[in-house]
Protein backbone atom coordinates (compact mmCIF):
# COMPACT_ATOMS: atom_id res chain seq x y z
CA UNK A 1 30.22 -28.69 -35.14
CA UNK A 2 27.95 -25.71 -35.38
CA UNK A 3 26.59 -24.55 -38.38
CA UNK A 4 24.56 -21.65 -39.67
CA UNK A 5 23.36 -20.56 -42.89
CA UNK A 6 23.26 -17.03 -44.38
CA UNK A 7 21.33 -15.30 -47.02
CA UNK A 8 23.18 -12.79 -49.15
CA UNK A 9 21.16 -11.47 -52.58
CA UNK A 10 20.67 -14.79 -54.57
CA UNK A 11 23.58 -16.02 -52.76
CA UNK A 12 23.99 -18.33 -49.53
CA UNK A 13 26.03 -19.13 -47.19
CA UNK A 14 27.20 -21.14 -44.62
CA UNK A 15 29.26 -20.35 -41.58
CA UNK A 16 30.85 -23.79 -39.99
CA UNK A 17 32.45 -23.68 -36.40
CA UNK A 18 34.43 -26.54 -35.68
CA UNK A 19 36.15 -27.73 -32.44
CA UNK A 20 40.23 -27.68 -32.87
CA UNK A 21 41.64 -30.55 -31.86
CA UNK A 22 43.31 -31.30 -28.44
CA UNK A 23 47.05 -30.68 -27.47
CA UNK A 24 49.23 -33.08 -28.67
CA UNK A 25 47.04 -34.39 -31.61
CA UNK A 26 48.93 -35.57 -34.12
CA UNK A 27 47.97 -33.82 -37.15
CA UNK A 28 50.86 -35.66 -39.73
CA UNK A 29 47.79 -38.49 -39.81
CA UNK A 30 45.49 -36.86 -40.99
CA UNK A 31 47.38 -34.81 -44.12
CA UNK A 32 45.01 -34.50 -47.17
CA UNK A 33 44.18 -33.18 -50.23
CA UNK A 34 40.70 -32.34 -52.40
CA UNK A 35 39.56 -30.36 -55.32
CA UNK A 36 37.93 -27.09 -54.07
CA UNK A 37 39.39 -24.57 -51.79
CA UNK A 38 39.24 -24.84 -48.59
CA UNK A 39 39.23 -21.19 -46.35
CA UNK A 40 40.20 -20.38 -42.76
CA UNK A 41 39.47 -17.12 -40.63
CA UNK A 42 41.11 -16.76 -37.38
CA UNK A 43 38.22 -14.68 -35.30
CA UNK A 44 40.61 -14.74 -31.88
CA UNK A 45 43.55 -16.61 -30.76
CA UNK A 46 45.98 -18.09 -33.25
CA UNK A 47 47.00 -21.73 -34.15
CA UNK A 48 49.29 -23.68 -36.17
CA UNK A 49 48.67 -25.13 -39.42
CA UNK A 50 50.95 -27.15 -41.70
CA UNK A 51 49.99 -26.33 -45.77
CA UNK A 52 52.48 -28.03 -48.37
CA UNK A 53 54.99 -29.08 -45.52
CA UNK A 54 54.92 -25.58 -44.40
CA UNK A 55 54.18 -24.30 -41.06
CA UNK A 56 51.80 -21.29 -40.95
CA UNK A 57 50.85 -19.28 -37.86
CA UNK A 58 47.00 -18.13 -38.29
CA UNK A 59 46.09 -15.13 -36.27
CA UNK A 60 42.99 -13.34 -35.29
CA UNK A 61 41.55 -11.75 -38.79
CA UNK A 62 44.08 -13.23 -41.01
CA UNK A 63 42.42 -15.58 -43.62
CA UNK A 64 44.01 -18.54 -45.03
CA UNK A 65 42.99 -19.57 -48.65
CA UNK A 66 44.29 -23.26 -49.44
CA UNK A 67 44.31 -24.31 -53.24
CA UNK A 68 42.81 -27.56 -53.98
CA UNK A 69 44.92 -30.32 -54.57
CA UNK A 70 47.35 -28.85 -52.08
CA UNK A 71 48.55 -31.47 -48.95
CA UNK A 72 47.50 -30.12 -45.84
């Protein structure tokens, strides 16, 4: 994981890349939940993610805002 933090006014940042799993990972083992939000931006490409046993497409510049306590 890269990370890399940002200054904004009084506010900061930080901008997390993450490597997405391998083909044929199972994500169904790994469905969670927590109490803040948790964001996704789609800079290229597109994948598949499953929020609330729903299947959502992510494409490049669509953000995806999931709720907290929400299984995903």
């Amino acid at each position: 994981m890269q990370s890399i933090s940002l200054e904004y006014g009084d506010a900061l940042f930080r901008l997390l890349k993450v490597k997405i799993a391998p083909n044929g990972f199972d994500e169904k083992r790994i469905t969670h939940n927590h109490r803040f939000y948790e964001f996704h931006f789609a800079f290229k490409g597109s994948y598949n993610y499953t929020v609330a046993d729903k299947q959502i497409t992510l494409k490049k510049d669509q953000f995806l805002i999931i709720p907290p306590s929400t299984p995903h």
